[in-house]
Protein backbone atom coordinates (compact mmCIF):
# COMPACT_ATOMS: atom_id res chain seq x y z
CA UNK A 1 147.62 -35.35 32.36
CA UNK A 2 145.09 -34.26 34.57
CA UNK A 3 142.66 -37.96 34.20
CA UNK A 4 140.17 -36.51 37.41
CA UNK A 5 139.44 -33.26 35.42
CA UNK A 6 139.10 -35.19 31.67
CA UNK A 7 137.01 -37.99 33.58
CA UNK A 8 134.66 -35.28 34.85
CA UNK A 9 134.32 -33.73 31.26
CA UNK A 10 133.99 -36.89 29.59
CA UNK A 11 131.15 -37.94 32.31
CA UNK A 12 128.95 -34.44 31.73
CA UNK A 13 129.31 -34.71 28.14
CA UNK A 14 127.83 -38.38 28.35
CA UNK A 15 125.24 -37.77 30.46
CA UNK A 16 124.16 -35.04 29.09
CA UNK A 17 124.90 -32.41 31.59
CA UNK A 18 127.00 -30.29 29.40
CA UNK A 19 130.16 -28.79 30.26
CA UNK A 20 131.32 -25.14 30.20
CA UNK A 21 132.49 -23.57 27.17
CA UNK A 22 135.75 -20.85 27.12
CA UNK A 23 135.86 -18.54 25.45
CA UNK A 24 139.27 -19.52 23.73
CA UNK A 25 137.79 -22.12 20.40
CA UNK A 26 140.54 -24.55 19.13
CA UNK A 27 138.89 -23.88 16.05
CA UNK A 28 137.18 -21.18 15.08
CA UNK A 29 136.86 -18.59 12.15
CA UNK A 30 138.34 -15.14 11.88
CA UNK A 31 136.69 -12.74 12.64
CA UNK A 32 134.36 -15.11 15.43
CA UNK A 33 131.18 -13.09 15.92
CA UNK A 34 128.45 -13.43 18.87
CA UNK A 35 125.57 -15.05 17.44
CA UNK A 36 122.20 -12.72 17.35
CA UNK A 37 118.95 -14.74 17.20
CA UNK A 38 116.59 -13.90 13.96
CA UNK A 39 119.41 -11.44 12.70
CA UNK A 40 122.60 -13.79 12.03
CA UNK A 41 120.92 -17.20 13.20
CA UNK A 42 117.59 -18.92 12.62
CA UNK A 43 116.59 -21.13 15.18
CA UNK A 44 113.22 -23.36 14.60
CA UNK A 45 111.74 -25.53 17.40
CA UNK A 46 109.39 -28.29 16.64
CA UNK A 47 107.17 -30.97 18.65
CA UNK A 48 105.62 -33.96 17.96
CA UNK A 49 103.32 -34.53 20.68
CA UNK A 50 101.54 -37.96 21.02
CA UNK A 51 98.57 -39.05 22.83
CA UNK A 52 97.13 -42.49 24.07
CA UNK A 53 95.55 -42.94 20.74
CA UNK A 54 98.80 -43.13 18.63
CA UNK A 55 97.35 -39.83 17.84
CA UNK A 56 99.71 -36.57 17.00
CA UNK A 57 98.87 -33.21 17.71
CA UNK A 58 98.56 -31.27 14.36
CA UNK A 59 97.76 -27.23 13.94
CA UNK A 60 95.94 -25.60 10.60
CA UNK A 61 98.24 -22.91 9.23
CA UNK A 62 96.49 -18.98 9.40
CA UNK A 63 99.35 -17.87 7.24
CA UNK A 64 99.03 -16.35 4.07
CA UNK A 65 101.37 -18.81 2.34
CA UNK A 66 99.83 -21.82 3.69
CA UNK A 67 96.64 -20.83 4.94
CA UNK A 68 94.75 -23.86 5.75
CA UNK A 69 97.08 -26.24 5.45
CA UNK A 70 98.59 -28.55 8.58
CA UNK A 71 101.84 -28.64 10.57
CA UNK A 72 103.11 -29.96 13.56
CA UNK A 73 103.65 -27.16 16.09
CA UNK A 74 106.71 -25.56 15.18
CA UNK A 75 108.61 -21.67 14.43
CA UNK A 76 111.13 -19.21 15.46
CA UNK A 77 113.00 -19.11 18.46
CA UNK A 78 112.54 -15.43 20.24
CA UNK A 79 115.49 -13.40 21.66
CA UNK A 80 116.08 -13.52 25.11
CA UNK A 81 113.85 -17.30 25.26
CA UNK A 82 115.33 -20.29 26.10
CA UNK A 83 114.81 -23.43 23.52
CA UNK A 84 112.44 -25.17 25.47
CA UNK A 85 110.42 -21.61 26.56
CA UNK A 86 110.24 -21.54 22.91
CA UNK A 87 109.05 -24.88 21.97
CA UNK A 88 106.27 -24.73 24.93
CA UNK A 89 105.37 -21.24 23.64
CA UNK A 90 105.12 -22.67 19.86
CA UNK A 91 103.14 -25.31 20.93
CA UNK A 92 100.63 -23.50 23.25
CA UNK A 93 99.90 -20.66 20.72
CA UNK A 94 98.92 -22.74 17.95
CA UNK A 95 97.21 -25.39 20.07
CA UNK A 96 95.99 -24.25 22.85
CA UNK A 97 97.58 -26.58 25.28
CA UNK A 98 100.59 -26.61 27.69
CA UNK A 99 102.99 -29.44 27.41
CA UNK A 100 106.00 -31.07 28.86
CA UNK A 101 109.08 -31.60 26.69
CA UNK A 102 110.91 -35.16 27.18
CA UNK A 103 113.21 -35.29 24.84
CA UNK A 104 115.11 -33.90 21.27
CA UNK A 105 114.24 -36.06 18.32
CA UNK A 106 116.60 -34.43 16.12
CA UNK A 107 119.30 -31.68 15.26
CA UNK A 108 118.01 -30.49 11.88
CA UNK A 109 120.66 -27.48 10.05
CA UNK A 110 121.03 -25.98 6.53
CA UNK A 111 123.86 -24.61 6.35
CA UNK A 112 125.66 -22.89 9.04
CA UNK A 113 122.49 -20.25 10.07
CA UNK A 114 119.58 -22.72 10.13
CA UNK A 115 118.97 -25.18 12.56
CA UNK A 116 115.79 -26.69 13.77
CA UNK A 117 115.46 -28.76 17.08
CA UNK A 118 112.76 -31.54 16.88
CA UNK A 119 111.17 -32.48 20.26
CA UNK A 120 108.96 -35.10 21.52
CA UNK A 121 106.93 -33.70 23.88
CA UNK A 122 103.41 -34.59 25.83
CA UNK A 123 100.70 -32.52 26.95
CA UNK A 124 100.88 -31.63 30.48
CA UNK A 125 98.24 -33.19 32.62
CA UNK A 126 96.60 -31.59 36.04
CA UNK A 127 98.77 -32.98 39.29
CA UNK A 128 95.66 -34.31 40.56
CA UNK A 129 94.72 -37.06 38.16
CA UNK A 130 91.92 -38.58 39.90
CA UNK A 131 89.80 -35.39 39.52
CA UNK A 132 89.91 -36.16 35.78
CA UNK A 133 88.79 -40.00 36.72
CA UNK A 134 91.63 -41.12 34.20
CA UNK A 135 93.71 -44.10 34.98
CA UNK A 136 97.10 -44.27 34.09
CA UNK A 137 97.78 -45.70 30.97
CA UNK A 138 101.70 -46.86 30.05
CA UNK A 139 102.72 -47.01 26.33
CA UNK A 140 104.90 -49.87 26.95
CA UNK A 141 105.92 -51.92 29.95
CA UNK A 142 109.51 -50.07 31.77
CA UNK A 143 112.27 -51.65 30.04
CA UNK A 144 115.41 -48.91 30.52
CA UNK A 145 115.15 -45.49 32.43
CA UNK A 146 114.27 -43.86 29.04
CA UNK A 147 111.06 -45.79 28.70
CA UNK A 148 110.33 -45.84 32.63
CA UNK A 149 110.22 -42.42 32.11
CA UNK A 150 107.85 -42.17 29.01
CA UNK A 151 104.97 -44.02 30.74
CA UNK A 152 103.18 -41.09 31.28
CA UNK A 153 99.40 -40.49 31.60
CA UNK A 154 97.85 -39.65 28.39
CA UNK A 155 94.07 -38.40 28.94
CA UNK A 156 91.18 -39.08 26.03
CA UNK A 157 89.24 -35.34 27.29
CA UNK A 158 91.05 -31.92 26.37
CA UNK A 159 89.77 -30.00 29.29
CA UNK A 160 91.83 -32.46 31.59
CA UNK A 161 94.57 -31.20 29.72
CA UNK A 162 96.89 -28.17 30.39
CA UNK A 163 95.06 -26.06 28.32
CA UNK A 164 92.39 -26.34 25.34
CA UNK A 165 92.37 -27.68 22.48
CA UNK A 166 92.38 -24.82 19.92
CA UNK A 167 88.96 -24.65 17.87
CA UNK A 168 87.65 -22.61 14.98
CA UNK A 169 86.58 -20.37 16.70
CA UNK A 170 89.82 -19.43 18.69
CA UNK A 171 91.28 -19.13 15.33
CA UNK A 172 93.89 -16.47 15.35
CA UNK A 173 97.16 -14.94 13.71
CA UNK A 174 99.00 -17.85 15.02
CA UNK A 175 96.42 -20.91 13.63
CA UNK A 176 93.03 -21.78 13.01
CA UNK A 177 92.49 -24.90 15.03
CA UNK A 178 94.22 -27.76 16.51
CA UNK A 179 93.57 -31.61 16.27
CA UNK A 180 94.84 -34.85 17.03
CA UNK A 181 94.97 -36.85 13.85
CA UNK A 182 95.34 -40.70 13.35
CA UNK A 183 97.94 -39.94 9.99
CA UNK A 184 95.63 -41.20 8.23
CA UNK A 185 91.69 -40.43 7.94
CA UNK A 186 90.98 -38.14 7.68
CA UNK A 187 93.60 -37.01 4.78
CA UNK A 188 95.15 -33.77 6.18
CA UNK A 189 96.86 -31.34 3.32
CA UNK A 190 99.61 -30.79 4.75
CA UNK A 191 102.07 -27.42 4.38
CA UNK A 192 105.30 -30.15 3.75
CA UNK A 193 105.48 -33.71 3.89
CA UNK A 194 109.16 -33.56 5.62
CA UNK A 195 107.15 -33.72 9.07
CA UNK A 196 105.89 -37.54 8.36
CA UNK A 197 109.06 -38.73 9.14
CA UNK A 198 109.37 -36.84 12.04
CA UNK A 199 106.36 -38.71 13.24
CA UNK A 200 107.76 -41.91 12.33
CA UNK A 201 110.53 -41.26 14.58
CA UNK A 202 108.33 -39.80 17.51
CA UNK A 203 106.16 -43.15 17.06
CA UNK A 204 109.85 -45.58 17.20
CA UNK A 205 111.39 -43.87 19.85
CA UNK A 206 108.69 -43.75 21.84
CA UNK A 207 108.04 -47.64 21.52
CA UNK A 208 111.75 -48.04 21.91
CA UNK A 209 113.54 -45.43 22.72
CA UNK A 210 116.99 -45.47 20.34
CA UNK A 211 118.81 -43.06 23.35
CA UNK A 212 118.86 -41.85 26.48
CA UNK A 213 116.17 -38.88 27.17
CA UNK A 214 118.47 -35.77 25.96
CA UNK A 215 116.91 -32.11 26.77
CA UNK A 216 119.39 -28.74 26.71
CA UNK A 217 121.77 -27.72 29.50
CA UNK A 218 120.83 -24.18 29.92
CA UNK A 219 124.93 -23.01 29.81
CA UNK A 220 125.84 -19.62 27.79
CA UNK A 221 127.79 -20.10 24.74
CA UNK A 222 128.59 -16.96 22.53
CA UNK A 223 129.21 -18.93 19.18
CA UNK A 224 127.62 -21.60 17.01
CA UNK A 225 130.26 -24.37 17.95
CA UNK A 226 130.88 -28.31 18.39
CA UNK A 227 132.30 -30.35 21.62
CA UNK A 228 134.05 -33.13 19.60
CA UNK A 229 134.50 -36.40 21.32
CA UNK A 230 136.30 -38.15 18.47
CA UNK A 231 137.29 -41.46 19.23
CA UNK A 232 139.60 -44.27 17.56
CA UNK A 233 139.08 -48.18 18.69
CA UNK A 234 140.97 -50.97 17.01
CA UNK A 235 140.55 -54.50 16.63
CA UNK A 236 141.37 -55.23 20.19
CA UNK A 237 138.48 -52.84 22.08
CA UNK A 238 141.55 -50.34 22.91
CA UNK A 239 139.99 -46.89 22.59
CA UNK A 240 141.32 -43.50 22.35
CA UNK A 241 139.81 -39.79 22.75
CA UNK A 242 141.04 -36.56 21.61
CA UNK A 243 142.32 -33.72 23.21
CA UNK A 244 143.50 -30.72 22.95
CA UNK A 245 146.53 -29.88 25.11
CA UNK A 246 146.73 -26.50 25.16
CA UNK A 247 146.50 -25.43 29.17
CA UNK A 248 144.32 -27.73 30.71
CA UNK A 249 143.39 -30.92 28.73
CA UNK A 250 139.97 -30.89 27.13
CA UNK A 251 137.40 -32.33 24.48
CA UNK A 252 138.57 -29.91 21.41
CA UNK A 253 135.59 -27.66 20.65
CA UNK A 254 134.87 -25.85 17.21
CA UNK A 255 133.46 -23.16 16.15
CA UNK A 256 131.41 -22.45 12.72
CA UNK A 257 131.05 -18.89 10.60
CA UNK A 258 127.25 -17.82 10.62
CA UNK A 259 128.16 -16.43 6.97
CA UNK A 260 124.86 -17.45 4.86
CA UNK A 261 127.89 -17.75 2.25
CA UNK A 262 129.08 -20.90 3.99
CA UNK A 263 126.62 -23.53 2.97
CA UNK A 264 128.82 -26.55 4.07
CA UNK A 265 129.48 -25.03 7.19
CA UNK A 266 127.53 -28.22 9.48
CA UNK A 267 128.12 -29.71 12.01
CA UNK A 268 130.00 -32.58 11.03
CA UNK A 269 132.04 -30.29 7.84
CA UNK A 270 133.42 -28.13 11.03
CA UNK A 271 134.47 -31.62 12.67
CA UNK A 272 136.02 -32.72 9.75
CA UNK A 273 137.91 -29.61 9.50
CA UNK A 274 139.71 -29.22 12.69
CA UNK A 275 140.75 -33.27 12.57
CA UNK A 276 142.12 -32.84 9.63
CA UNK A 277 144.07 -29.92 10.30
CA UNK A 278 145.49 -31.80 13.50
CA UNK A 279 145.77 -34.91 11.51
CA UNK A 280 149.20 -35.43 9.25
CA UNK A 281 147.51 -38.60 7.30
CA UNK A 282 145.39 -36.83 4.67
CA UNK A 283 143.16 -39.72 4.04
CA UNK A 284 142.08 -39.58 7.73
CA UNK A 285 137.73 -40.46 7.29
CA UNK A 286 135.67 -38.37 10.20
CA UNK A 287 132.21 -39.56 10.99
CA UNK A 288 129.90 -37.92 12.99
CA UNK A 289 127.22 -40.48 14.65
CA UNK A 290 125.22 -37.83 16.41
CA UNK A 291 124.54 -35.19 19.02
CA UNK A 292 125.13 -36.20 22.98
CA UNK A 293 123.74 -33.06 24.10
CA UNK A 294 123.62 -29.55 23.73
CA UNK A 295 124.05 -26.14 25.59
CA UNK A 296 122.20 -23.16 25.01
CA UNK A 297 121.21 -19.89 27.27
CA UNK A 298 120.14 -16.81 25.17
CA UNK A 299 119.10 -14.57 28.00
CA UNK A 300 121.58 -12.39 27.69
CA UNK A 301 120.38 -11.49 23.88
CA UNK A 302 123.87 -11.11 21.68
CA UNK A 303 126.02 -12.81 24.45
CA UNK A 304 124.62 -16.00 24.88
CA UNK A 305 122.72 -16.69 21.37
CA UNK A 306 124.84 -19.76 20.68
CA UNK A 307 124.79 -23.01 21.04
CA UNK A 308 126.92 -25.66 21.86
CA UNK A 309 126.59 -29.19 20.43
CA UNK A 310 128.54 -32.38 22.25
CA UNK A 311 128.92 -34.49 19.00
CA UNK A 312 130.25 -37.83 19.39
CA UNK A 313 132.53 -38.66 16.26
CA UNK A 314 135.06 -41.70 14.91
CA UNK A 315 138.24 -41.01 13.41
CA UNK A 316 139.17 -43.78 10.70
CA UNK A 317 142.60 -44.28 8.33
CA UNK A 318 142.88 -46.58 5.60
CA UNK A 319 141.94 -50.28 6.24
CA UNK A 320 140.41 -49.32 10.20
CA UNK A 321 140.93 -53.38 10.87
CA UNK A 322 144.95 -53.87 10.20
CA UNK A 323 145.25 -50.12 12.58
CA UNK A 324 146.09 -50.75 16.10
CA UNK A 325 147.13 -47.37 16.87
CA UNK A 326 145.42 -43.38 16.01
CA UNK A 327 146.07 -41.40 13.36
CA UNK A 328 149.80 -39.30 14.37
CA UNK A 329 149.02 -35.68 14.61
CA UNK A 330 151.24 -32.81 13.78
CA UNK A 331 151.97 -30.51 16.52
CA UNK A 332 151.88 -30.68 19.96
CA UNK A 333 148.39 -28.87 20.38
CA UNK A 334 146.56 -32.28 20.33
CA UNK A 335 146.87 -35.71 21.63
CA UNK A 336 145.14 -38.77 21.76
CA UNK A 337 144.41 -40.48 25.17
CA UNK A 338 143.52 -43.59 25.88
CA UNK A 339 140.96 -44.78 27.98
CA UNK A 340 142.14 -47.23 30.77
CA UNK A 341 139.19 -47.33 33.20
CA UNK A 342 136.79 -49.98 32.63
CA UNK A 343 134.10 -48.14 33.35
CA UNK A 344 134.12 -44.72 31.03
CA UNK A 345 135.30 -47.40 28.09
CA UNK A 346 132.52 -48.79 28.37
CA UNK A 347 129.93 -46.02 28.25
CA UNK A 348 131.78 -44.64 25.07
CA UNK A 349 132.06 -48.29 23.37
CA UNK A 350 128.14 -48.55 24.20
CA UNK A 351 127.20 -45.05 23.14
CA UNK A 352 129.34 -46.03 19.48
CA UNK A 353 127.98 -49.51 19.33
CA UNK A 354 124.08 -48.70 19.22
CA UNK A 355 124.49 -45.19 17.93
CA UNK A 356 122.75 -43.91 21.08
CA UNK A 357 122.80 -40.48 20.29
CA UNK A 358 120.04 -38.05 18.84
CA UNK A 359 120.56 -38.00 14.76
CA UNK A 360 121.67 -34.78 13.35
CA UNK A 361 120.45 -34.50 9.65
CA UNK A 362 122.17 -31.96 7.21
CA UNK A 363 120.58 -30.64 3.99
């Protein structure tokens, strides 16, 4: 078994570097069509921008179907954009201001066609600072690389901002206005209420952030399709990955239909699918904790639409505390390999232990 090559994979997908994706699935359905943004996949971005204040950055609708009501910054990725051109586009046409992403929130999806990427993001500041006369101002003392990294300048004026503020008058087909709002006074109408939790989470992770500062790997992928690192510990602390040995080893990687047909087609519903096929215990229990990263290109519209999600997963049987060894698998396309050095062990226990990894909600 090549261990150098695996070791290498298993460190991008950690740190959230991404790794390449074939163009040969180990799962994946028949026929496997190229993803087209807005015409067989829906992509939404979304930011929750925070200021100094414990403020968040809210925008008045100037649709039709929800004119006057308030959002967070948020809609349709473009073809040809990248995810984060989109967000900062979102954000500065119904704002007004530039901002700088620092890192997904969530992974959003209904279904196997709609997915929405929740960001925390912050306005971008000028590079001088001292023209603006504005000291720096942490939100909380350094504590891990994550929150060394979030003690950014926040400013109290919007013209030292990237940008203005969007007012009434600057109201326009994409909003009416912008303002930061306290959540509570004064009482906003808002369009939905599923953003307040999204706000919540912006507000904890910033505090304390819950994992490490995740942003996409801009890497072409032509599908909608999962990098699985599914793991099985036992009493002991042994652990074990999963690979598929077909060629070189790898992390298995799945791919999903975009039929609007599918409805359970998620993220984790795909996982569960190929383990279970590979599997020869049928009451093998698959549980995805979250996303490690993801890759995504699209500027090569209809070639490199799709996305690729690193999903970290555990792979249960039975009573997990009398097993001591994995699941046996049928075949010889996969096979489980255990992790000897110290090192990677302990990133993956770590990464399982805290559930370090950005949520991924289904509905």
């Amino acid at each position: 078994m090549a261990c150098g090559a695996l070791a290498e994979e298993l460190d991008a997908v950690l740190s959230g570097r991404g790794w390449e994706v074939q163009e040969r699935y180990d799962s994946a359905p028949v026929p496997a069509h190229p993803v087209r943004v807005r015409k067989t996949a829906c992509y939404i971005v979304l930011a929750v921008l925070l200021n100094d204040q414990n403020e968040v950055l809210m925008m008045q609708e100037a649709k039709h179907e929800c004119y006057g009501t308030w959002y967070l910054p948020a809609g349709r990725m473009e073809p040809n954009e990248t995810i984060l051109e989109a967000m900062k586009r979102e954000v500065k046409e119904e704002t007004g201001l530039e901002c700088e992403p620092l890192t997904l929130l969530a992974v959003e999806e209904r279904g196997s066609i709609w997915i929405r990427y929740v960001f925390l993001a912050r306005p971008t500041a000028p590079s001088d600072l001292q023209k603006c006369n504005i000291p720096a101002n942490p939100f909380r003392a350094p504590g891990t690389a994550a929150q060394a990294a979030l003690n950014a300048t926040q400013t109290h004026s919007v013209f030292c901002l990237g940008g203005t503020l969007k007012a009434p008058h600057d109201a326009d087909a994409e909003s009416l206005q912008a303002r930061w709002w306290d959540r509570e006074s004064p009482a906003l109408p808002l369009r939905a209420r599923d953003i307040l939790p999204l706000m919540d989470l912006a507000v904890r992770y910033r505090d304390s952030p819950s994992h490490p500062m995740t942003l996409p790997e801009e890497m072409p992928c032509a599908l909608i399709c999962q990098r699985l690192l599914a793991t099985f510990t036992n009493g002991a602390g042994d652990l074990w990955v999963l690979l598929n040995a077909v060629g070189a080893p790898h992390l298995p990687v799945c791919a999903r239909t975009t039929s609007p047909c599918k409805i359970q087609n998620s993220i984790q519903a795909a996982a569960c699918r190929l383990l279970k096929e590979c599997c020869l215990l049928p009451q093998v229990t698959v549980r995805a904790h979250g996303v490690l990263g993801l890759q995504h290109l699209g500027k090569n519209a209809g070639k490199s639409d799709g996305v690729c999600f690193n999903v970290l997963l555990t792979v249960t049987q039975g009573d997990q505390s009398t097993q001591e060894t994995p699941p046996e698998l049928q075949g010889e396309s996969f096979q489980w390999w255990k992790i000897e050095e110290s090192n990677l062990r302990s990133r993956i226990l770590q990464r399982l232990s805290s559930s370090a990894v950005v949520p991924i909600h289904s509905y």
